[in-house]
N, C-alpha and C. Protein backbone atom coordinates (compact mmCIF):
# COMPACT_ATOMS: atom_id res chain seq x y z
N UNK A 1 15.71 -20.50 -65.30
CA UNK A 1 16.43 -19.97 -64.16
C UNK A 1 17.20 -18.72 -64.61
N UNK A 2 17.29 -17.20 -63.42
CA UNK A 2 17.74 -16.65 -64.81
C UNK A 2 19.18 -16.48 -63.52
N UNK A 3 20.22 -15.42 -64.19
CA UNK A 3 21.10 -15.39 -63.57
C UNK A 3 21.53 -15.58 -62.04
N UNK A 4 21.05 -14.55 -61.26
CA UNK A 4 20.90 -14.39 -59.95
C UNK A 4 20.66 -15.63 -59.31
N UNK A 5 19.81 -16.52 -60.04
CA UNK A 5 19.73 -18.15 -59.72
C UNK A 5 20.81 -18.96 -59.23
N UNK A 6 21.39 -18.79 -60.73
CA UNK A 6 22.69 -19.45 -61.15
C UNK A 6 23.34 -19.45 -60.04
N UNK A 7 23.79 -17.97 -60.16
CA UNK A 7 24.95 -17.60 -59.16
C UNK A 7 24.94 -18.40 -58.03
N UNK A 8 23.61 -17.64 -57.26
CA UNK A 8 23.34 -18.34 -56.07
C UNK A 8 23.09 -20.08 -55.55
N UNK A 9 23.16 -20.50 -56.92
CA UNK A 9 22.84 -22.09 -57.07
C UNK A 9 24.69 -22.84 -56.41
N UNK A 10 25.49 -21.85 -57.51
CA UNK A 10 26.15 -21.81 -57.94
C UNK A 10 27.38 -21.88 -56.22
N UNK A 11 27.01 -20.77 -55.85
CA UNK A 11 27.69 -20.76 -54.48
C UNK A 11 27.25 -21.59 -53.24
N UNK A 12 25.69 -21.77 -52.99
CA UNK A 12 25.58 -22.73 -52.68
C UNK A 12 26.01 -24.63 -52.57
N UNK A 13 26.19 -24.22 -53.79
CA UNK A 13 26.63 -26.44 -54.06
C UNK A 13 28.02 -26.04 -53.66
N UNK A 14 28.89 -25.22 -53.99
CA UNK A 14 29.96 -25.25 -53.42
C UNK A 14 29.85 -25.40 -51.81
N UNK A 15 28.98 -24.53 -51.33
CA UNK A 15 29.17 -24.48 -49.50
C UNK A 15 28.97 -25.85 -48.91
N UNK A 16 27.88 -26.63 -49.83
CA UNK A 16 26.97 -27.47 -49.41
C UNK A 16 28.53 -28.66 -49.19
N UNK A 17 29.19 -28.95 -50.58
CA UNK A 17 30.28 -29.20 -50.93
C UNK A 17 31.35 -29.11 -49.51
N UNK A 18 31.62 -27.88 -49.58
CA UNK A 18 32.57 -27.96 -48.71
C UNK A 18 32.23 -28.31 -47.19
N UNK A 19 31.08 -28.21 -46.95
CA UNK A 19 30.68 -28.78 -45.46
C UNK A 19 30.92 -30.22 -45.16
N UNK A 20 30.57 -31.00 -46.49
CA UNK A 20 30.90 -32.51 -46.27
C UNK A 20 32.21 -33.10 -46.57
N UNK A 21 32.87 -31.83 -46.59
CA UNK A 21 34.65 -32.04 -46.80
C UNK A 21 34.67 -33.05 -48.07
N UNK A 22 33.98 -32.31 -49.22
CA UNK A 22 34.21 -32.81 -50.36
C UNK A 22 34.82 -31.43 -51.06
N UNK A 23 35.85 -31.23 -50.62
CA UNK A 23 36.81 -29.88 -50.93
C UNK A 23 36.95 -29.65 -52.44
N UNK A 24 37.54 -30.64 -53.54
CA UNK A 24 37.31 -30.37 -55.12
C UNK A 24 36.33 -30.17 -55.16
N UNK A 25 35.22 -30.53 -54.81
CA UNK A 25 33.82 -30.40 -55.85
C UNK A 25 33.50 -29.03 -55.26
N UNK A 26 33.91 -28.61 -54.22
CA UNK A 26 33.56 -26.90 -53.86
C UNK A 26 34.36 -26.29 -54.50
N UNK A 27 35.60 -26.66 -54.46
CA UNK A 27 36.24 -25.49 -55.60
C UNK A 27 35.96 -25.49 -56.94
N UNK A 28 35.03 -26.97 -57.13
CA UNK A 28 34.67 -26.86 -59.14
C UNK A 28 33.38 -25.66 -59.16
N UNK A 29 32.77 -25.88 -57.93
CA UNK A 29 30.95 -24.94 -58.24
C UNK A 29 32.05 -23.57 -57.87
N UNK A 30 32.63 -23.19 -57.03
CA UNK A 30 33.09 -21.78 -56.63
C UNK A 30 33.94 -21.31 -58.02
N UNK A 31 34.87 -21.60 -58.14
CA UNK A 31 35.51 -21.71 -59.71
C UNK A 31 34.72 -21.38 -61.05
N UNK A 32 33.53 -22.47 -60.85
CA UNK A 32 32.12 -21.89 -62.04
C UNK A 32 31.70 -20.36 -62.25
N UNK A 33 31.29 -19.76 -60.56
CA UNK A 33 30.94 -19.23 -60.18
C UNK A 33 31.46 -17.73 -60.87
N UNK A 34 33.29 -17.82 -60.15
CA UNK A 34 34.04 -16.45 -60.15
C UNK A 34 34.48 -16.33 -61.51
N UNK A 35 34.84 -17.29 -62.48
CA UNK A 35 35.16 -17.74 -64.12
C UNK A 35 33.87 -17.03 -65.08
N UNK A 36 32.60 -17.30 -64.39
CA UNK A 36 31.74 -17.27 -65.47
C UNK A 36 30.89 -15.71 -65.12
N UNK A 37 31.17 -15.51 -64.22
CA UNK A 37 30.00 -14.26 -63.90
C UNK A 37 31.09 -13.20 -63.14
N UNK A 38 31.20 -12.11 -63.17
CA UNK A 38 32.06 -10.95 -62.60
C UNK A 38 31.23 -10.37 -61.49
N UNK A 39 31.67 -10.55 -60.51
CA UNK A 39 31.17 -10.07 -58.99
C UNK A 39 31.88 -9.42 -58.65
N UNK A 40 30.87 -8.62 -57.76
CA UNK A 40 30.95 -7.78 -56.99
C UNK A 40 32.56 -8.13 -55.84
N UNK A 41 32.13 -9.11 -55.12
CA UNK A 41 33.12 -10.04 -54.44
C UNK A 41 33.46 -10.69 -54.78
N UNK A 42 34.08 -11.41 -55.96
CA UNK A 42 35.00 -11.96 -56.71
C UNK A 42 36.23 -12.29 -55.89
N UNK A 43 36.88 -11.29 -54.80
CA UNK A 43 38.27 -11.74 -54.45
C UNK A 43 37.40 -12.93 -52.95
N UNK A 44 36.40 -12.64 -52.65
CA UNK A 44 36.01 -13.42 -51.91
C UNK A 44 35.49 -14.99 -52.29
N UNK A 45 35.08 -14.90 -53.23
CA UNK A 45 34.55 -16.47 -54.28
C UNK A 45 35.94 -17.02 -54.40
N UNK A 46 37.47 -16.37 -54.71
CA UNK A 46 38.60 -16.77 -54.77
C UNK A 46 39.05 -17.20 -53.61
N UNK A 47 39.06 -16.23 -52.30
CA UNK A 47 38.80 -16.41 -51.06
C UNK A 47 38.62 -18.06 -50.71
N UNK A 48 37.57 -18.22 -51.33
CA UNK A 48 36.53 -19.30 -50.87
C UNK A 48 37.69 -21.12 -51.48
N UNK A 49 37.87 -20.57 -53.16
CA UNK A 49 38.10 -21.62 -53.42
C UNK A 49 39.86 -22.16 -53.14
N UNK A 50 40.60 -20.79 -53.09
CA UNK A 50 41.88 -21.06 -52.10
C UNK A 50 41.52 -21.49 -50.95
N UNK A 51 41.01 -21.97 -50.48
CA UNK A 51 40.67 -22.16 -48.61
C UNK A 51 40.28 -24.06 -49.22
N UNK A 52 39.61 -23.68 -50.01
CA UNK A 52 39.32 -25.33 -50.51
C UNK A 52 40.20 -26.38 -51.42
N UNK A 53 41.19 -25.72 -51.94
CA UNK A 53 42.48 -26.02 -52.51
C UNK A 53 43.40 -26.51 -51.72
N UNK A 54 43.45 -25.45 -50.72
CA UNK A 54 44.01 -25.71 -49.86
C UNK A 54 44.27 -27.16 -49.08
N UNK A 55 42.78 -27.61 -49.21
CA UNK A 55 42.79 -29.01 -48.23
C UNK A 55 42.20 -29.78 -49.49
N UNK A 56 42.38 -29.87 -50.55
CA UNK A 56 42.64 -30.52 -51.61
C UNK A 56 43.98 -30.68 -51.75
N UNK A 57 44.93 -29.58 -51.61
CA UNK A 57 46.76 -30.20 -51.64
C UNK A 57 46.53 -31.21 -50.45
N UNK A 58 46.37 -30.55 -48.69
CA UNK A 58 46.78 -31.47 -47.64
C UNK A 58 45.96 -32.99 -48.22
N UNK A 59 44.93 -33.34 -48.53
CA UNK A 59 44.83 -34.40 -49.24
C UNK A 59 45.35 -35.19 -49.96
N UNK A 60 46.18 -34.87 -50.66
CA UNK A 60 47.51 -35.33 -51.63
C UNK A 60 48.39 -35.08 -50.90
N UNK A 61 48.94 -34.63 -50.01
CA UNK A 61 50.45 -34.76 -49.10
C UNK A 61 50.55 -33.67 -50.10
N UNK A 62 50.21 -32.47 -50.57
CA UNK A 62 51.04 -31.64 -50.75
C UNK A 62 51.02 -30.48 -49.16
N UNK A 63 52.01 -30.53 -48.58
CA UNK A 63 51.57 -29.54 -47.35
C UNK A 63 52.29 -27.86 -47.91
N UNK A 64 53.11 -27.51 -48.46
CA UNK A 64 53.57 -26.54 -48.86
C UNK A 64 52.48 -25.90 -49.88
N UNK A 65 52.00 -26.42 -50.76
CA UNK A 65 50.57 -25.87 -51.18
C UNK A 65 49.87 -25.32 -50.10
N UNK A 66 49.38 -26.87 -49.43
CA UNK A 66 48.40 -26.34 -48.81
C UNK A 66 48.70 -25.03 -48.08
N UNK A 67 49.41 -24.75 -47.29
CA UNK A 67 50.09 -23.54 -46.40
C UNK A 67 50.10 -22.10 -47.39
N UNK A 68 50.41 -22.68 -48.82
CA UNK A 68 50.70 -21.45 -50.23
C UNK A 68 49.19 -21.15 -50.28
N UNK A 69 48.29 -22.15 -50.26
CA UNK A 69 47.05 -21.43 -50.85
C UNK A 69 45.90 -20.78 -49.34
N UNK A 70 46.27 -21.66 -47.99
CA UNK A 70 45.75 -20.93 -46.70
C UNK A 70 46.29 -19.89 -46.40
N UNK A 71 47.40 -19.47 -46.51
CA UNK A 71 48.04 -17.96 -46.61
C UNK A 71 47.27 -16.85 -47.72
N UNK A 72 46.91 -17.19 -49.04
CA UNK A 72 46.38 -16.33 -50.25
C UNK A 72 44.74 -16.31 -49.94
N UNK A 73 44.30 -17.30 -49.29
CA UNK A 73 42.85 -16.99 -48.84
C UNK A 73 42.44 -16.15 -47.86
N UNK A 74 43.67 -15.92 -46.59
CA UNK A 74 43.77 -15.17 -45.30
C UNK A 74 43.83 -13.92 -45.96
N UNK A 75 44.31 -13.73 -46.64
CA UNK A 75 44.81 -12.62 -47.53
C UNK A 75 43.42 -11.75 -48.61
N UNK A 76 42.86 -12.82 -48.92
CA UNK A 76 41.74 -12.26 -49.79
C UNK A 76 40.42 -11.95 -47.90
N UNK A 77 40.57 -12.81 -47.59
CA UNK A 77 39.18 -12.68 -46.31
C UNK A 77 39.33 -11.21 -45.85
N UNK A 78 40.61 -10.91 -45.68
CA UNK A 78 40.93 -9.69 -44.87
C UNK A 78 40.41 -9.05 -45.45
N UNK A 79 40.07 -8.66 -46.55
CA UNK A 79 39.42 -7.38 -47.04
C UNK A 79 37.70 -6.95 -46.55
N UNK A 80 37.40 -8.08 -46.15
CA UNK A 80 35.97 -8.59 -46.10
C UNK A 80 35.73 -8.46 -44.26
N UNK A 81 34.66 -7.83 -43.86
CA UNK A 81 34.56 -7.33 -42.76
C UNK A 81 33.22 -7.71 -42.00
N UNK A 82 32.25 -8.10 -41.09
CA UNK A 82 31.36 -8.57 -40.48
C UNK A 82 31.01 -9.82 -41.08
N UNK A 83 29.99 -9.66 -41.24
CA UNK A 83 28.81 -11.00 -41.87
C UNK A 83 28.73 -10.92 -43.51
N UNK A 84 29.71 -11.56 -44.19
CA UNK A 84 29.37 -11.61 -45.72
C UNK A 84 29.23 -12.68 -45.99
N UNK A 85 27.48 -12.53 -47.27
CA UNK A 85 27.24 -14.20 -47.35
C UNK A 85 26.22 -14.94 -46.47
N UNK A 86 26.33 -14.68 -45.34
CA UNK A 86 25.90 -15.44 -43.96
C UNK A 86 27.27 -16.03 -43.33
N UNK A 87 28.28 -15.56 -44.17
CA UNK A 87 29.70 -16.02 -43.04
C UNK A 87 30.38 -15.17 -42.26
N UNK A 88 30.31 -15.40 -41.22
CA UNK A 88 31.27 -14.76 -39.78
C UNK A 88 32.69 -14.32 -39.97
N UNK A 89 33.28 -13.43 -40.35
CA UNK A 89 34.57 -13.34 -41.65
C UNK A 89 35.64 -12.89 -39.92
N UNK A 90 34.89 -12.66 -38.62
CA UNK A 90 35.97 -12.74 -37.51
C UNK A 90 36.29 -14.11 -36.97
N UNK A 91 35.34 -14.80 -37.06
CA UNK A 91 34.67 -16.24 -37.24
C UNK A 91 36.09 -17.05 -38.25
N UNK A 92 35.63 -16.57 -39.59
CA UNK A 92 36.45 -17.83 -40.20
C UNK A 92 37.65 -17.54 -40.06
N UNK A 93 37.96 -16.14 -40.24
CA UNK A 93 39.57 -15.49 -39.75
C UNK A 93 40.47 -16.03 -38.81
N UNK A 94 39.80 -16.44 -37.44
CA UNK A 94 40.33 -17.34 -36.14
C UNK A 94 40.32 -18.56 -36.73
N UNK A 95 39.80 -19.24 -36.98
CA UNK A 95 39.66 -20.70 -37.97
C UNK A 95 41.16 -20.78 -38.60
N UNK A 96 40.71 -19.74 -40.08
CA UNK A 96 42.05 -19.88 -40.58
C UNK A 96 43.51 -19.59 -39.74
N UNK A 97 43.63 -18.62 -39.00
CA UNK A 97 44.76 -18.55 -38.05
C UNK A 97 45.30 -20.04 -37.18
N UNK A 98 43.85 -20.69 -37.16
CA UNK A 98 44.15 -22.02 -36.07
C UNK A 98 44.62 -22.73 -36.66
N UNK A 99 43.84 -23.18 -38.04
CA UNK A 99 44.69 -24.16 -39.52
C UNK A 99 45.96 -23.80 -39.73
N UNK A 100 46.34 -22.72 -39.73
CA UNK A 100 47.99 -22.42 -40.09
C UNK A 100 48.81 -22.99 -38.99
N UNK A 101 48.55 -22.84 -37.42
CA UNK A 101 49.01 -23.22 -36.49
C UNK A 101 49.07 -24.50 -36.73
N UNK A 102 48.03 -25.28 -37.24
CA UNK A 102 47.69 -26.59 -36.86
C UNK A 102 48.94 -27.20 -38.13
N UNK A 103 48.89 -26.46 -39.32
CA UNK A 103 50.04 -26.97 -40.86
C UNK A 103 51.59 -26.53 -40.15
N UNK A 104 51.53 -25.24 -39.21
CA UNK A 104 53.38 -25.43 -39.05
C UNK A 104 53.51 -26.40 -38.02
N UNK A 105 52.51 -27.00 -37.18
CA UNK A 105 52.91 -28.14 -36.47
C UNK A 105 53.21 -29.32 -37.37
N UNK A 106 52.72 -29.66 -38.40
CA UNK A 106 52.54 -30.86 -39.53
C UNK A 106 53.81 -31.03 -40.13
N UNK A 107 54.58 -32.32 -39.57
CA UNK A 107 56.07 -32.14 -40.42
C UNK A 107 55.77 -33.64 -41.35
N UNK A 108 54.68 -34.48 -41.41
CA UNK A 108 54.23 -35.57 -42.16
C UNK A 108 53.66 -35.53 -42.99
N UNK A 109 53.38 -34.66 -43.54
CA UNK A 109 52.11 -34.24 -44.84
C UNK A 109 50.84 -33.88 -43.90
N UNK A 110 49.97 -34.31 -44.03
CA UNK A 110 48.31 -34.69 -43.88
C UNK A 110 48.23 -35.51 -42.52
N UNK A 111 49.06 -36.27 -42.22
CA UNK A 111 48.87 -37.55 -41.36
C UNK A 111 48.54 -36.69 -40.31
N UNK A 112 49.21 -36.15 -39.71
CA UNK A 112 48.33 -35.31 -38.49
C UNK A 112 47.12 -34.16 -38.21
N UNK A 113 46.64 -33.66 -39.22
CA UNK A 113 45.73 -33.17 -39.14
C UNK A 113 44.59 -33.43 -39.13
N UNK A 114 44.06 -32.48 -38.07
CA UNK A 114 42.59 -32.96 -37.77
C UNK A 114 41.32 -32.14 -38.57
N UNK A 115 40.68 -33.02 -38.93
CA UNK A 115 39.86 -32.45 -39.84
C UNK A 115 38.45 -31.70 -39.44
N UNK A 116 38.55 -31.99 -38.15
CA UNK A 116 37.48 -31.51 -37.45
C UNK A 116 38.03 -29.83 -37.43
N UNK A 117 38.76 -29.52 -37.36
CA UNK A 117 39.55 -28.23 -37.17
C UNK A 117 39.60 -27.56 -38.80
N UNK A 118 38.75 -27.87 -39.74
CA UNK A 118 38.32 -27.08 -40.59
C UNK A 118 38.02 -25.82 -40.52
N UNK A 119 37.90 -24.57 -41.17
CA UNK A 119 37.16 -23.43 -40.90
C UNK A 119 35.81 -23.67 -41.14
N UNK A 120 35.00 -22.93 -40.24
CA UNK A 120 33.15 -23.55 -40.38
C UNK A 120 32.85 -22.39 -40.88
N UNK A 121 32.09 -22.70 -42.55
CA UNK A 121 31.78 -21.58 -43.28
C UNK A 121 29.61 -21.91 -43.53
C-alpha cells in the first residue's frame, strides 16, 4: 500500500468511526493521520479530531472541554470553504453552531444532549 493509501485509509476509518458515534476511535485514525504525514489540510484533520474530542469530553461529563474543543474546531473549519473532502463545510458549520446552542443549554453534563444532533460529516 503506498502512501496516498494510507492516508486515505487513514481518514476514512476515522469518518467511518465517527458516523457510528464511536468518537475516540475517530480521533485515534484522524490523530494517525495529521501526527504521521504533513498535509496539505492539516488544520482541517485537527478540525476533524477537535470536533471528535469534543464529544469524547461530553461523554465523560466533561462539558467545559467539550465547549473548549467545539469552539477550536469552529475555528479551524472556518478557514475551509465549499465541499472539502466530500464535506459540506456550510453544512457542518450550521451543525456546529446548533451543538454550541445545544452545550450552553446543558447545565448537567451530557444528560441532556441529543445525540442525534451531531454534525453529519
Amino acid at each position: 500500500m503506498n502512501e496516498e493509501e494510507i492516508k486515505d485509509r487513514l481518514f476514512f476509518k476515522g469518518l467511518k468511526h465517527y458516523k457510528l458515534h464511536e468518537f475516540y476511535e475517530a480521533h485515534e485514525a484522524w490523530e494517525d493521520l495529521w501526527s504521521d504525514y504533513y498535509l496539505e489540510d492539516r488544520k482541517f484533520i485537527q478540525g476533524l479530531i477537535q470536533l471528535a474530542v469534543s464529544f469524547v469530553h461530553l461523554e465523560n461529563n466533561n462539558l467545559n472541554g467539550a465547549r473548549s474543543l467545539l469552539k477550536k474546531s469552529r475555528e479551524k473549519f472556518e478557514i475551509f470553504s465549499g465541499v472539502h473532502r466530500g464535506i459540506n463545510m456550510n453544512n457542518l458549520l450550521n451543525d456546529i453552531k446548533n451543538v454550541d446552542k445545544i452545550y450552553s443549554n446543558i447545565t448537567d453534563s451530557g444528560a441532556a444532549f441529543n445525540w442525534n444532533s451531531i454534525p453529519r460529516i
